[in-house]
N, C-alpha and C. Protein backbone atom coordinates (compact mmCIF):
# COMPACT_ATOMS: atom_id res chain seq x y z
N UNK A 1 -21.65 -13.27 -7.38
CA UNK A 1 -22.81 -12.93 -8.16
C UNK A 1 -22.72 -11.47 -8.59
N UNK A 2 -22.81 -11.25 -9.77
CA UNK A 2 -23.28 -9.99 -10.66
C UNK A 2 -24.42 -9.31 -10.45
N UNK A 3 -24.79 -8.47 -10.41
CA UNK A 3 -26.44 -7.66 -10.33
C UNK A 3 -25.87 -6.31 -11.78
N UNK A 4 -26.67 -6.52 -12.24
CA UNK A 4 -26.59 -5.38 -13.57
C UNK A 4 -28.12 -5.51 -13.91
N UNK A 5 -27.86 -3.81 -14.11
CA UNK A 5 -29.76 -3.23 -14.76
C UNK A 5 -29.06 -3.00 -16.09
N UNK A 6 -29.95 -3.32 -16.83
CA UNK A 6 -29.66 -2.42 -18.36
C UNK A 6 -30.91 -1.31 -18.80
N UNK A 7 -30.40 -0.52 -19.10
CA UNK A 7 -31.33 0.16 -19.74
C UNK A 7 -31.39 0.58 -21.39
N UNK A 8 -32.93 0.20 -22.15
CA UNK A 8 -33.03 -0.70 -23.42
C UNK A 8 -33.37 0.83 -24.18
N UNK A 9 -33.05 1.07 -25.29
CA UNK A 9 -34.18 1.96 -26.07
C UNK A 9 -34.19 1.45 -26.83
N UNK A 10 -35.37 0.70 -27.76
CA UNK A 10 -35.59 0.11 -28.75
C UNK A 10 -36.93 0.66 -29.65
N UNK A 11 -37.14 0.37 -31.05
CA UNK A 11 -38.36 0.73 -31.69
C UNK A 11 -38.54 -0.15 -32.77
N UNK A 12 -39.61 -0.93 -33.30
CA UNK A 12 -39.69 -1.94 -34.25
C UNK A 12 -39.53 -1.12 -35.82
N UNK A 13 -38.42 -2.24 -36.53
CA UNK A 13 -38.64 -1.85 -37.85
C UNK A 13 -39.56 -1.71 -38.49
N UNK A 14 -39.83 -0.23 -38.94
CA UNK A 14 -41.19 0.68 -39.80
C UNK A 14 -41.23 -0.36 -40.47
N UNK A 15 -40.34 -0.55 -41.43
CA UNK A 15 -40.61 -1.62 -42.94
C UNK A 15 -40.93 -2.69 -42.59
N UNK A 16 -41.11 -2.88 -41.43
CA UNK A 16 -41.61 -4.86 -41.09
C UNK A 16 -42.65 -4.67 -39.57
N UNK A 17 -42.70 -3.58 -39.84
CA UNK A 17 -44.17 -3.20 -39.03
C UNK A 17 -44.70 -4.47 -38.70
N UNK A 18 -45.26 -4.77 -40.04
CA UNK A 18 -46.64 -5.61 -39.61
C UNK A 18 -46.02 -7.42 -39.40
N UNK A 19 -45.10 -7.49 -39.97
CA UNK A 19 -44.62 -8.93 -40.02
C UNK A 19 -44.24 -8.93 -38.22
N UNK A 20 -43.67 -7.93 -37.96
CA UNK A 20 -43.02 -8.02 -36.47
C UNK A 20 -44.48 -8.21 -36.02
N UNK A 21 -45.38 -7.63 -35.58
CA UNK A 21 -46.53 -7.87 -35.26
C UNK A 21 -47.33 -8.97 -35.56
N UNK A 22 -47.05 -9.44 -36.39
CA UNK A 22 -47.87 -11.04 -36.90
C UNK A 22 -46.95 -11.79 -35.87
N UNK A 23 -45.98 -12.02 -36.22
CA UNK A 23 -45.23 -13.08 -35.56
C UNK A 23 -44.79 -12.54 -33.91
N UNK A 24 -44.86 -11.43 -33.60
CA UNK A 24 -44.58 -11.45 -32.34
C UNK A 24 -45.82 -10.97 -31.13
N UNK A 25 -46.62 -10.33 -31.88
CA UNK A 25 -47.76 -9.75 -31.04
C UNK A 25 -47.48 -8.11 -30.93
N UNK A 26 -48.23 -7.51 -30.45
CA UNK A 26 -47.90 -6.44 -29.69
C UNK A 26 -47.10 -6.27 -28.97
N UNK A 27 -47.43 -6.85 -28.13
CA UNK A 27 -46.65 -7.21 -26.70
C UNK A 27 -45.15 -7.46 -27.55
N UNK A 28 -44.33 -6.88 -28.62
CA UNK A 28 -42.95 -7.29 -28.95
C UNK A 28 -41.83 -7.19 -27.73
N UNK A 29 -42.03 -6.20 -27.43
CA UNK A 29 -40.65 -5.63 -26.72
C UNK A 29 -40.82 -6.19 -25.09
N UNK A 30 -41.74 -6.94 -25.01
CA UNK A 30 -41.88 -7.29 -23.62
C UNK A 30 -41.21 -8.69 -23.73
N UNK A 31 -41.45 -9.37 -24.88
CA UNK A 31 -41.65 -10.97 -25.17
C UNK A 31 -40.49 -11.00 -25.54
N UNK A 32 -39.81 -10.14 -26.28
CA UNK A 32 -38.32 -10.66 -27.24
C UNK A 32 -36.87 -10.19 -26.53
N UNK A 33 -37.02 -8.61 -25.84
CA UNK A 33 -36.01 -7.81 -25.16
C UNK A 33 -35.42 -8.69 -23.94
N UNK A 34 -36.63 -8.87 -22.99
CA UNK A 34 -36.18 -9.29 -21.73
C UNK A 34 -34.66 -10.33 -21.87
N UNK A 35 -35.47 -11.20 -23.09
CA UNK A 35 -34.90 -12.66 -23.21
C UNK A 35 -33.67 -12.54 -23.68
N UNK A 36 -33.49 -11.81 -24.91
CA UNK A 36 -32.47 -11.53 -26.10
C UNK A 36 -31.20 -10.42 -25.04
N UNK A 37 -31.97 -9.77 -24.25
CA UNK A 37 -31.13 -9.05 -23.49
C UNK A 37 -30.55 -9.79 -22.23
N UNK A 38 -31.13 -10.55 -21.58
CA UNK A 38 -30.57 -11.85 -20.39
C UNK A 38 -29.06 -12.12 -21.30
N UNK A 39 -29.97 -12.82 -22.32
CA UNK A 39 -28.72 -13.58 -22.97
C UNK A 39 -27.62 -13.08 -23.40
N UNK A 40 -27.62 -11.87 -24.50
CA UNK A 40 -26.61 -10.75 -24.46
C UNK A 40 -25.81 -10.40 -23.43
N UNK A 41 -26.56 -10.15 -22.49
CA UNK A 41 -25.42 -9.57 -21.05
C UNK A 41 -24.95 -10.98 -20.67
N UNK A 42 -25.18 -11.95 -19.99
CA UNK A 42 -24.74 -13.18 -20.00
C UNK A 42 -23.44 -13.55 -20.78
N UNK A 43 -23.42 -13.37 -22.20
CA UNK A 43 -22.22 -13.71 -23.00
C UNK A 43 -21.34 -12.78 -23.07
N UNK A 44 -21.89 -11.49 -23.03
CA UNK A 44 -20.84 -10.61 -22.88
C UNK A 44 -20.29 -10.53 -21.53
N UNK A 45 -21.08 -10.70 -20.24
CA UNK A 45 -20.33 -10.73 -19.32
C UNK A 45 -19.11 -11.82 -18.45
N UNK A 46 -19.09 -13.02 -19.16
CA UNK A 46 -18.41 -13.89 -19.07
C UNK A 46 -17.36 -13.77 -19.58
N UNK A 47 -17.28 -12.88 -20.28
CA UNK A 47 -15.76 -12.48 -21.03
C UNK A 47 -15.12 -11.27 -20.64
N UNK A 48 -15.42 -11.07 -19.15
CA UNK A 48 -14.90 -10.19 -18.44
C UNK A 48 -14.61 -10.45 -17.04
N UNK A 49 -13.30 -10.47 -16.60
CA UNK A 49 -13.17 -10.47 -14.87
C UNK A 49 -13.92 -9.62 -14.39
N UNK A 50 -14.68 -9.94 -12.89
CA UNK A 50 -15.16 -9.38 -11.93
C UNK A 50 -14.51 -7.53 -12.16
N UNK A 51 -13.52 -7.71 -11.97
CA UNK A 51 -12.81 -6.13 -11.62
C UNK A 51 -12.83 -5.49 -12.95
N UNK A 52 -13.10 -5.87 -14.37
CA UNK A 52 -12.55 -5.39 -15.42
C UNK A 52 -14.38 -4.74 -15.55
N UNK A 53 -15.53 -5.51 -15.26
CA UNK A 53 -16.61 -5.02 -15.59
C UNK A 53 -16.99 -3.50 -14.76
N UNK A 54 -16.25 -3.60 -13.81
CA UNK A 54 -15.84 -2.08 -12.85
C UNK A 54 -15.03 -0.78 -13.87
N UNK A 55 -13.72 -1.55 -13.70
CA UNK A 55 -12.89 -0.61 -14.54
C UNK A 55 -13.02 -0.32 -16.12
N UNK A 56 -13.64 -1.15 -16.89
CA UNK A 56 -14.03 -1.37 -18.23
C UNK A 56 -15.58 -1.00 -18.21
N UNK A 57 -16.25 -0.67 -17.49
CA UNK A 57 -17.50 -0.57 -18.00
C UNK A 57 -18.32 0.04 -19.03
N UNK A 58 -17.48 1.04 -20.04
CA UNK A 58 -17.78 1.71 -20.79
C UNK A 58 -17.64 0.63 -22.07
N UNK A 59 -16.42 -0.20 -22.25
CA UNK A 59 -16.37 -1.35 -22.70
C UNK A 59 -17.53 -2.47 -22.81
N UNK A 60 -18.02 -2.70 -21.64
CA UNK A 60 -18.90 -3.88 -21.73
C UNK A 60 -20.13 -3.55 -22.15
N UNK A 61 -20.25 -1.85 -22.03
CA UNK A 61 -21.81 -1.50 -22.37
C UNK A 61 -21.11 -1.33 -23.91
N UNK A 62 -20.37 -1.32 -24.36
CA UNK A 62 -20.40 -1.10 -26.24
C UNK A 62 -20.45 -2.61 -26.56
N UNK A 63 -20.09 -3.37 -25.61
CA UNK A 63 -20.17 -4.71 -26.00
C UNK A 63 -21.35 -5.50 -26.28
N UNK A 64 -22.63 -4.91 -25.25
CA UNK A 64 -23.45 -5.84 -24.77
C UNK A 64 -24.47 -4.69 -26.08
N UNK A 65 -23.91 -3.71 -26.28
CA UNK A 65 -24.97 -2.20 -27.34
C UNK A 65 -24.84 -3.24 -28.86
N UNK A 66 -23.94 -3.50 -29.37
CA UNK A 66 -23.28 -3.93 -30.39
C UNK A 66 -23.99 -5.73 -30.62
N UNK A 67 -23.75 -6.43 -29.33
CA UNK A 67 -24.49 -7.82 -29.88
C UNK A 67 -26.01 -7.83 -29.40
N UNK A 68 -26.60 -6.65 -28.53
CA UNK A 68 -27.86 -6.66 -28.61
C UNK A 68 -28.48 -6.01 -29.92
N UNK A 69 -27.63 -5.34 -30.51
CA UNK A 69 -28.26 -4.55 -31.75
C UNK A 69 -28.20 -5.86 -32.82
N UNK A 70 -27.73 -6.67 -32.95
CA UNK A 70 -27.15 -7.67 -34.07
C UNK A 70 -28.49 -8.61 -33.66
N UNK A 71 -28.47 -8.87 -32.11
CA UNK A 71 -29.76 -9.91 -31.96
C UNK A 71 -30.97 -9.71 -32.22
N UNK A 72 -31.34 -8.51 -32.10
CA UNK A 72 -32.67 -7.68 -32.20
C UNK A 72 -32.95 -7.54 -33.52
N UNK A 73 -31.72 -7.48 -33.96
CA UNK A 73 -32.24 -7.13 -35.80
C UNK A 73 -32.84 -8.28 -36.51
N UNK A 74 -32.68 -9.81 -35.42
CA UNK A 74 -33.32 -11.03 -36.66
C UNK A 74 -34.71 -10.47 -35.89
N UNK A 75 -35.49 -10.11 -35.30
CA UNK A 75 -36.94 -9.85 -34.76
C UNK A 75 -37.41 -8.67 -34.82
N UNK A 76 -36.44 -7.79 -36.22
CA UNK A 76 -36.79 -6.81 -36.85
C UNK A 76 -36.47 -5.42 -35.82
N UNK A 77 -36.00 -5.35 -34.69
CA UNK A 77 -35.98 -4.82 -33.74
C UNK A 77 -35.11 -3.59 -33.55
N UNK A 78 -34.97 -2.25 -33.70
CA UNK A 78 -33.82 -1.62 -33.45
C UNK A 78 -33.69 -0.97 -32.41
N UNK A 79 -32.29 -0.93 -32.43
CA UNK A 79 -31.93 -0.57 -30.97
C UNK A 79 -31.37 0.81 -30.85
N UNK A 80 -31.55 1.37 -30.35
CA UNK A 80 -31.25 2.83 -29.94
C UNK A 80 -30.59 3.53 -29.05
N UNK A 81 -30.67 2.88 -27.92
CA UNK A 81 -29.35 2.92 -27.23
C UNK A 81 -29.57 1.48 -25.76
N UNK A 82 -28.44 1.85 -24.96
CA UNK A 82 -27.96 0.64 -24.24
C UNK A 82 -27.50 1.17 -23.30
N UNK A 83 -27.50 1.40 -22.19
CA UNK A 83 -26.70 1.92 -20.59
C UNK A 83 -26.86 0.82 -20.16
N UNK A 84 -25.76 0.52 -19.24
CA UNK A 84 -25.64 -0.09 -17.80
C UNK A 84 -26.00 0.94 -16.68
N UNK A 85 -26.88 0.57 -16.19
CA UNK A 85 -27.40 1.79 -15.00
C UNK A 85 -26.80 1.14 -13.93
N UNK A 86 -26.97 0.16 -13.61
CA UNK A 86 -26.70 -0.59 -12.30
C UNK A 86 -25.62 -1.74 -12.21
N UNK A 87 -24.76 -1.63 -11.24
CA UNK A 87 -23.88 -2.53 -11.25
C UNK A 87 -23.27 -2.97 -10.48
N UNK A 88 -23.52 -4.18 -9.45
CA UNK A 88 -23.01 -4.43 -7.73
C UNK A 88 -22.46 -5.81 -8.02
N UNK A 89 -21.67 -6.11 -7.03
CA UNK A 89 -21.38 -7.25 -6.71
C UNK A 89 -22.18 -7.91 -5.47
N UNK A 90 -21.93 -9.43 -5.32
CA UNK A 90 -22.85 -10.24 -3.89
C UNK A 90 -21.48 -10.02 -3.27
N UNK A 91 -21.96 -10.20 -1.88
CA UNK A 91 -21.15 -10.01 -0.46
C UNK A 91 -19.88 -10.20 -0.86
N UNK A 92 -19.98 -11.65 -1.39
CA UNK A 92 -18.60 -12.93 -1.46
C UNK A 92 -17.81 -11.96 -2.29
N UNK A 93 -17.75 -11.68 -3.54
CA UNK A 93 -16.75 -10.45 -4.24
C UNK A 93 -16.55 -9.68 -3.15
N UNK A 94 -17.32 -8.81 -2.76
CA UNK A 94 -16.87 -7.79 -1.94
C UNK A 94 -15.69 -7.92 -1.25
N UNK A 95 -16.61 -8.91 -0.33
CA UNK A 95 -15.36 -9.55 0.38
C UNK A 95 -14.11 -9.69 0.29
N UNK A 96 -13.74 -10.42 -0.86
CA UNK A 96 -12.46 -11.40 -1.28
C UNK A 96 -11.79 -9.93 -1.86
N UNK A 97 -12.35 -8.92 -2.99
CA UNK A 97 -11.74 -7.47 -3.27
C UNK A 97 -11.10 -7.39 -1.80
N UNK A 98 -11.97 -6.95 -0.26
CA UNK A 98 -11.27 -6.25 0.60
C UNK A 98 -10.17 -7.27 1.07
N UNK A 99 -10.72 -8.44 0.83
CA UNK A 99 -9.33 -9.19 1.79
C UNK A 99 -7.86 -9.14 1.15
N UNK A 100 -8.29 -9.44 -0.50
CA UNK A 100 -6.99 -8.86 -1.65
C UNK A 100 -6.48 -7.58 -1.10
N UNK A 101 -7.01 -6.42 -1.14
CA UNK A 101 -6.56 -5.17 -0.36
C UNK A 101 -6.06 -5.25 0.75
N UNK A 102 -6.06 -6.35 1.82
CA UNK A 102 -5.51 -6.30 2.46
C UNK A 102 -4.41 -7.18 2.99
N UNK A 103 -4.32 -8.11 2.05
CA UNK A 103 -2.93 -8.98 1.36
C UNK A 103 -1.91 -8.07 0.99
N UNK A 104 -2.82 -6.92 0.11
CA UNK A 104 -1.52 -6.15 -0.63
C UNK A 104 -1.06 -5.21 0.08
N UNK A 105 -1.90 -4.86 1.43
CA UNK A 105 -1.20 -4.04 2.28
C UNK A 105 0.14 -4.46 2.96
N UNK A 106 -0.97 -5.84 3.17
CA UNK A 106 0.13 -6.27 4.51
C UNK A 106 1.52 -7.14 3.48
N UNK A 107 1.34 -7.07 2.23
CA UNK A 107 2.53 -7.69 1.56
C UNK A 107 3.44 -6.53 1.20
N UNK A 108 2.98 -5.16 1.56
CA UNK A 108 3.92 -3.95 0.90
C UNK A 108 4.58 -4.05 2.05
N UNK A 109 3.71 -3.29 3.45
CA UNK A 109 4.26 -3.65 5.12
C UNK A 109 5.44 -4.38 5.09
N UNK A 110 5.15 -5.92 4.51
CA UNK A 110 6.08 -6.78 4.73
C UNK A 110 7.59 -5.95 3.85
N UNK A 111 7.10 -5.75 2.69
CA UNK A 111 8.03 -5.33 1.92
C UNK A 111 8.99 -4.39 2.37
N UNK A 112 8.35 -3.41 3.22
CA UNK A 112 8.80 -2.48 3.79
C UNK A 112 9.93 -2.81 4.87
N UNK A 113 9.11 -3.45 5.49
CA UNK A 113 9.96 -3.87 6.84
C UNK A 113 11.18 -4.78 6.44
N UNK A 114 11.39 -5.76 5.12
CA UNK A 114 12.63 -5.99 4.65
C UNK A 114 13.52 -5.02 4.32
N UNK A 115 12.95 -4.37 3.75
CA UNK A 115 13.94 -3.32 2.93
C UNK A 115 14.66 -2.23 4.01
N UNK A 116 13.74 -1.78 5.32
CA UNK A 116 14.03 -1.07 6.74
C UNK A 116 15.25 -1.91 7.58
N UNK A 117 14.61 -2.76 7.55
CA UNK A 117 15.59 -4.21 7.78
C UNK A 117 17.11 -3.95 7.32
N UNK A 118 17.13 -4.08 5.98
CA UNK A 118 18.37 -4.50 4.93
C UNK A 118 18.72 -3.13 5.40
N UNK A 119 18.18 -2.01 5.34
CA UNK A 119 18.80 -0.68 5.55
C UNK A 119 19.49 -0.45 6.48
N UNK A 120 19.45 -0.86 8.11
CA UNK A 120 19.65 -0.21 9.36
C UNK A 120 20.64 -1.21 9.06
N UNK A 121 21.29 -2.73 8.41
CA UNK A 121 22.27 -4.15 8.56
C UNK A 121 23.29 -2.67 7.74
N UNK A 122 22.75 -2.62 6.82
CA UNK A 122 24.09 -1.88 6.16
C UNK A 122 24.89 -0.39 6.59
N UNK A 123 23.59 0.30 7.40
CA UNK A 123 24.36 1.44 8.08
C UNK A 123 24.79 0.50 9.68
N UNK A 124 24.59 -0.32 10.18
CA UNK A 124 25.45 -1.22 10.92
C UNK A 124 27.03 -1.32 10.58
N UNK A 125 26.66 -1.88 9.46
CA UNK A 125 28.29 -2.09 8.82
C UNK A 125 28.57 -1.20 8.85
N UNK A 126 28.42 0.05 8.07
CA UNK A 126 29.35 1.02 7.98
C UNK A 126 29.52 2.12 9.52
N UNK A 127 28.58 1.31 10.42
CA UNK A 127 29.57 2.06 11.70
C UNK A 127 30.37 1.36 12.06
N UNK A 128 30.33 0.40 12.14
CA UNK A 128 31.41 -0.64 12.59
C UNK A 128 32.30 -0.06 11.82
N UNK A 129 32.60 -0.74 10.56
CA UNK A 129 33.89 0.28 9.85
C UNK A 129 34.15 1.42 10.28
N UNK A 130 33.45 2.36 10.31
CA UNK A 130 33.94 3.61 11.47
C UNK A 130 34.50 3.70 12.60
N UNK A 131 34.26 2.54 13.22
CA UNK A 131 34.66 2.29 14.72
C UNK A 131 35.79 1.75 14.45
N UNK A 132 35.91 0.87 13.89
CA UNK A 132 37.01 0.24 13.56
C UNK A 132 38.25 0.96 13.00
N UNK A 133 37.95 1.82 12.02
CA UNK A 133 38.68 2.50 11.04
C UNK A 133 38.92 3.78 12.55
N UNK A 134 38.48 4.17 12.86
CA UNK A 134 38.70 5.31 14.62
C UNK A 134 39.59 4.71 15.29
N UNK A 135 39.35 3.03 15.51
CA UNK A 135 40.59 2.67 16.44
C UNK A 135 41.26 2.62 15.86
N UNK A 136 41.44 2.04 15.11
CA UNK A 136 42.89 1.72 14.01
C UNK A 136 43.84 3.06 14.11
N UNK A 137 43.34 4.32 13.57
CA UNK A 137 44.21 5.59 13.86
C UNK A 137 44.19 5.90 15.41
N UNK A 138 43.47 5.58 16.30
CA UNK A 138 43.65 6.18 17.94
C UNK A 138 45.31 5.14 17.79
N UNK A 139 45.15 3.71 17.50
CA UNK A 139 46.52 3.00 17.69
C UNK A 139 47.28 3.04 16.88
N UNK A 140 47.94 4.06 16.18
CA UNK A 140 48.67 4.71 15.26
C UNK A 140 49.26 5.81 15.96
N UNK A 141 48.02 6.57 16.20
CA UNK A 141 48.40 7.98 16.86
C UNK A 141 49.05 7.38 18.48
N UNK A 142 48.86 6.48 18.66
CA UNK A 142 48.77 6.31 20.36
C UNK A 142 50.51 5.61 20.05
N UNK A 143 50.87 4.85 18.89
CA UNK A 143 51.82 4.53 18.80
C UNK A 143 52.89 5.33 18.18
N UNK A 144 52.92 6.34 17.76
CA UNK A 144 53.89 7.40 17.25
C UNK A 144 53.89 7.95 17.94
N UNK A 145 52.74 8.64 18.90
CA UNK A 145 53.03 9.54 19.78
C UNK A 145 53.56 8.86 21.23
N UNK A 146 53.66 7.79 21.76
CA UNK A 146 53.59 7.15 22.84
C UNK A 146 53.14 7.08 23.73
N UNK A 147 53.38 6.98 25.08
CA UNK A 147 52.64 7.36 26.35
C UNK A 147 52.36 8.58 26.87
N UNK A 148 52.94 9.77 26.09
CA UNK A 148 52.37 10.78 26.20
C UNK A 148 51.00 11.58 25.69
N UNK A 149 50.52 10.57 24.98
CA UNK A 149 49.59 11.10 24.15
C UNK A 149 48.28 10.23 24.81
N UNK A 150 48.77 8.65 25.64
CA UNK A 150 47.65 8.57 26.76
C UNK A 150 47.56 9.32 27.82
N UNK A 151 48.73 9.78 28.52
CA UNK A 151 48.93 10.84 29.37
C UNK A 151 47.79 12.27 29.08
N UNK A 152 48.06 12.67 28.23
CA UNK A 152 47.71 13.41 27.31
C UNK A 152 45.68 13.47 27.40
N UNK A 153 45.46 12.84 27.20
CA UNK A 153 44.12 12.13 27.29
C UNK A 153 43.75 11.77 28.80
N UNK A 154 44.30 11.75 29.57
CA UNK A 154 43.96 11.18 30.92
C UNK A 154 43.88 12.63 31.57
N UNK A 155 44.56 13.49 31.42
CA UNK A 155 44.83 14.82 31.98
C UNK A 155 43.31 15.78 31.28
N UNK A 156 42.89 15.62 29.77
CA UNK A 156 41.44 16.15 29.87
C UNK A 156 40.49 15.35 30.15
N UNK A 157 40.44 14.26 30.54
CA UNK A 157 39.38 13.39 31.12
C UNK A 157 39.30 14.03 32.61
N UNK A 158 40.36 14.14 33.27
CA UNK A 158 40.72 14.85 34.78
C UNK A 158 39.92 16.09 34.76
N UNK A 159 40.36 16.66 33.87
CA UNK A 159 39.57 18.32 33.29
C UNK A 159 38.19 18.57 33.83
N UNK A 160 37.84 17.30 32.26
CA UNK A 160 36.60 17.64 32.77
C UNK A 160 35.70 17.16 33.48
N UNK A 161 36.42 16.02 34.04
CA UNK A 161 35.59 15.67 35.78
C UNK A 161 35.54 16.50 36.77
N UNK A 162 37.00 17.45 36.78
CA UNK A 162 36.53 18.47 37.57
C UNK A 162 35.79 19.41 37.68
N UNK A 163 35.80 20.03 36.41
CA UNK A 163 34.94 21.10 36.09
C UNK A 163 33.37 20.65 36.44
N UNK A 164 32.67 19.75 35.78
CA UNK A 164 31.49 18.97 36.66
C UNK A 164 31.63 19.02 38.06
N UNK A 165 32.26 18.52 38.61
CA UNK A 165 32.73 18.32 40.19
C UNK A 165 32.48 19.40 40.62
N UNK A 166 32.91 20.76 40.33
CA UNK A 166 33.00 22.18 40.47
C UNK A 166 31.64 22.79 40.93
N UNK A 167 30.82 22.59 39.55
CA UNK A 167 29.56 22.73 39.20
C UNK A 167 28.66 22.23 39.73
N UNK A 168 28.76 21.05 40.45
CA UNK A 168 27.29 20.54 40.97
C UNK A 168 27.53 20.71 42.43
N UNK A 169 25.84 21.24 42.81
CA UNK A 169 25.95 21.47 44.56
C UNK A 169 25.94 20.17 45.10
N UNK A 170 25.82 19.30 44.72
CA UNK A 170 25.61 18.39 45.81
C UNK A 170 26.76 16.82 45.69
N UNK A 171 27.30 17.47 45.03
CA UNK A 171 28.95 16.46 45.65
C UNK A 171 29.98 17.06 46.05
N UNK A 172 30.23 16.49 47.23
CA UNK A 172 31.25 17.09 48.43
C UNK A 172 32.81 16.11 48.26
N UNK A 173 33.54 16.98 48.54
CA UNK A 173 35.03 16.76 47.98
C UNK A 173 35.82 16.35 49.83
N UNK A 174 35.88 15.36 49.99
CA UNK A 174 36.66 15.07 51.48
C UNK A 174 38.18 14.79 51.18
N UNK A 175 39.05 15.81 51.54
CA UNK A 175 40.74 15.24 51.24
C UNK A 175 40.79 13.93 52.24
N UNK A 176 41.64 12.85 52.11
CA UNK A 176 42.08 11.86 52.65
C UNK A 176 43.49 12.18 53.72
N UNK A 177 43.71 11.13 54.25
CA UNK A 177 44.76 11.24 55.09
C UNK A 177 46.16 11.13 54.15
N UNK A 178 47.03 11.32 54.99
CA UNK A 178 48.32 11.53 54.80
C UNK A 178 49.16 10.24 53.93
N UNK A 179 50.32 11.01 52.90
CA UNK A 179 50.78 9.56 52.43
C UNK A 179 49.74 9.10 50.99
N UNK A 180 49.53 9.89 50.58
CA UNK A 180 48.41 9.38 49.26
C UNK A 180 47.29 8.68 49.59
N UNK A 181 46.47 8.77 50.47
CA UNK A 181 45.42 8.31 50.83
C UNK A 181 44.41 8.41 50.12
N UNK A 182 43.57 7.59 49.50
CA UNK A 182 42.36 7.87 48.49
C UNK A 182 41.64 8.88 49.28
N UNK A 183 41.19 9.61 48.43
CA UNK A 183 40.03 10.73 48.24
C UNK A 183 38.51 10.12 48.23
N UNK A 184 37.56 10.53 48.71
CA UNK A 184 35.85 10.40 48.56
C UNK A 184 35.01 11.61 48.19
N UNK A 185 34.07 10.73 47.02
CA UNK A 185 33.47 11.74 46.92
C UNK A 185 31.72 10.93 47.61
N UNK A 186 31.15 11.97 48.14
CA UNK A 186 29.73 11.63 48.71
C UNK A 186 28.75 12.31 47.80
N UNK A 187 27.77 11.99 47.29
CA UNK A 187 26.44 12.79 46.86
C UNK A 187 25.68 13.01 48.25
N UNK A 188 25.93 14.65 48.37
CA UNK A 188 25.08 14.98 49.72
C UNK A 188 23.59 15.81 49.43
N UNK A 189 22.75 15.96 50.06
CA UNK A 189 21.72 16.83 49.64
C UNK A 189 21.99 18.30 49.67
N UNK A 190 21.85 18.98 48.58
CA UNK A 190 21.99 20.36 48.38
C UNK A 190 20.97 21.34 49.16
């Protein structure tokens, strides 16, 4: 449901003064406006979506100014000006506007979260290719250079376990027995 006020300025044609008055009474603008103006807004407003009489409203008032001036003129009537003062919707519009608003939220959201989606699959791939393309040269390099170059690698892994080892108070270094005997390490309290 629609709710619209209009607001009328009208004054009877001087030159038909008295004919407007024979045939309509005094009482003109009470008897002929109300009616002629229902009907006016009525036809003009049917030829507008809910949202367009919002966003267009400057539109519908030249619309409804223009065929109320045309109607008024068979009852000698002129019109002077025309505002829309007032203009609401019933609950049910309201409504269905916020729930649309929140279709289009949750359909961008959605949108979003595909496209976040598709984004993180393709920087996926291209680590994998990285990883891949990393081993590929570690087994290149590992094969030209030979077992010295795992050697090589095992000796700073040694490095820098020790250096940690070094550094923290609270792992204790026990030599083993004789003959290559494994080594222990304990986490003791510092």
């Amino acid at each position: 449901m629609v709710n619209i006020t209009l607001r009328v300025l009208s004054k009877p044609d001087v030159e038909r003064l008295a004919l407007t008055f024979r045939n309509l009474g005094l009482d003109w603008d009470e008897r002929v406006l109300p009616s002629i103006g229902n009907e006016v807004l009525k036809s003009v407003v049917a030829q507008y979506q809910a949202e367009q009489l919002l966003t267009q409203r400057d539109k519908v008032s030249t619309a409804v100014r223009s065929e109320l001036t045309r109607r008024a003129a068979e009852f000698n009537i002129l019109i002077d000006d025309v505002a829309i003062t007032h203009l609401s919707f019933g609950a049910e519009f309201t409504k269905a506007v916020e729930s649309k608003q929140v279709a289009q939220q949750e359909a961008e959201r959605a949108r979003f979260v595909v496209m976040k989606a598709d984004q993180e699959r393709k920087a996926a791939v291209v680590r994998a290719e990285g990883e891949s393309e990393a081993a590929r040269l570690i087994s290149e390099a590992t094969r030209a250079a030979g077992a010295g170059m795992i050697e090589l690698r095992r000796i700073e892994a040694a490095r820098d376990v020790a250096g940690t080892l070094a550094k923290s108070r609270n792992v204790t270094y026990l030599p083993g027995g004789e003959g290559g005997a494994s080594r222990m390490l304990f986490q003791l309290p510092g």
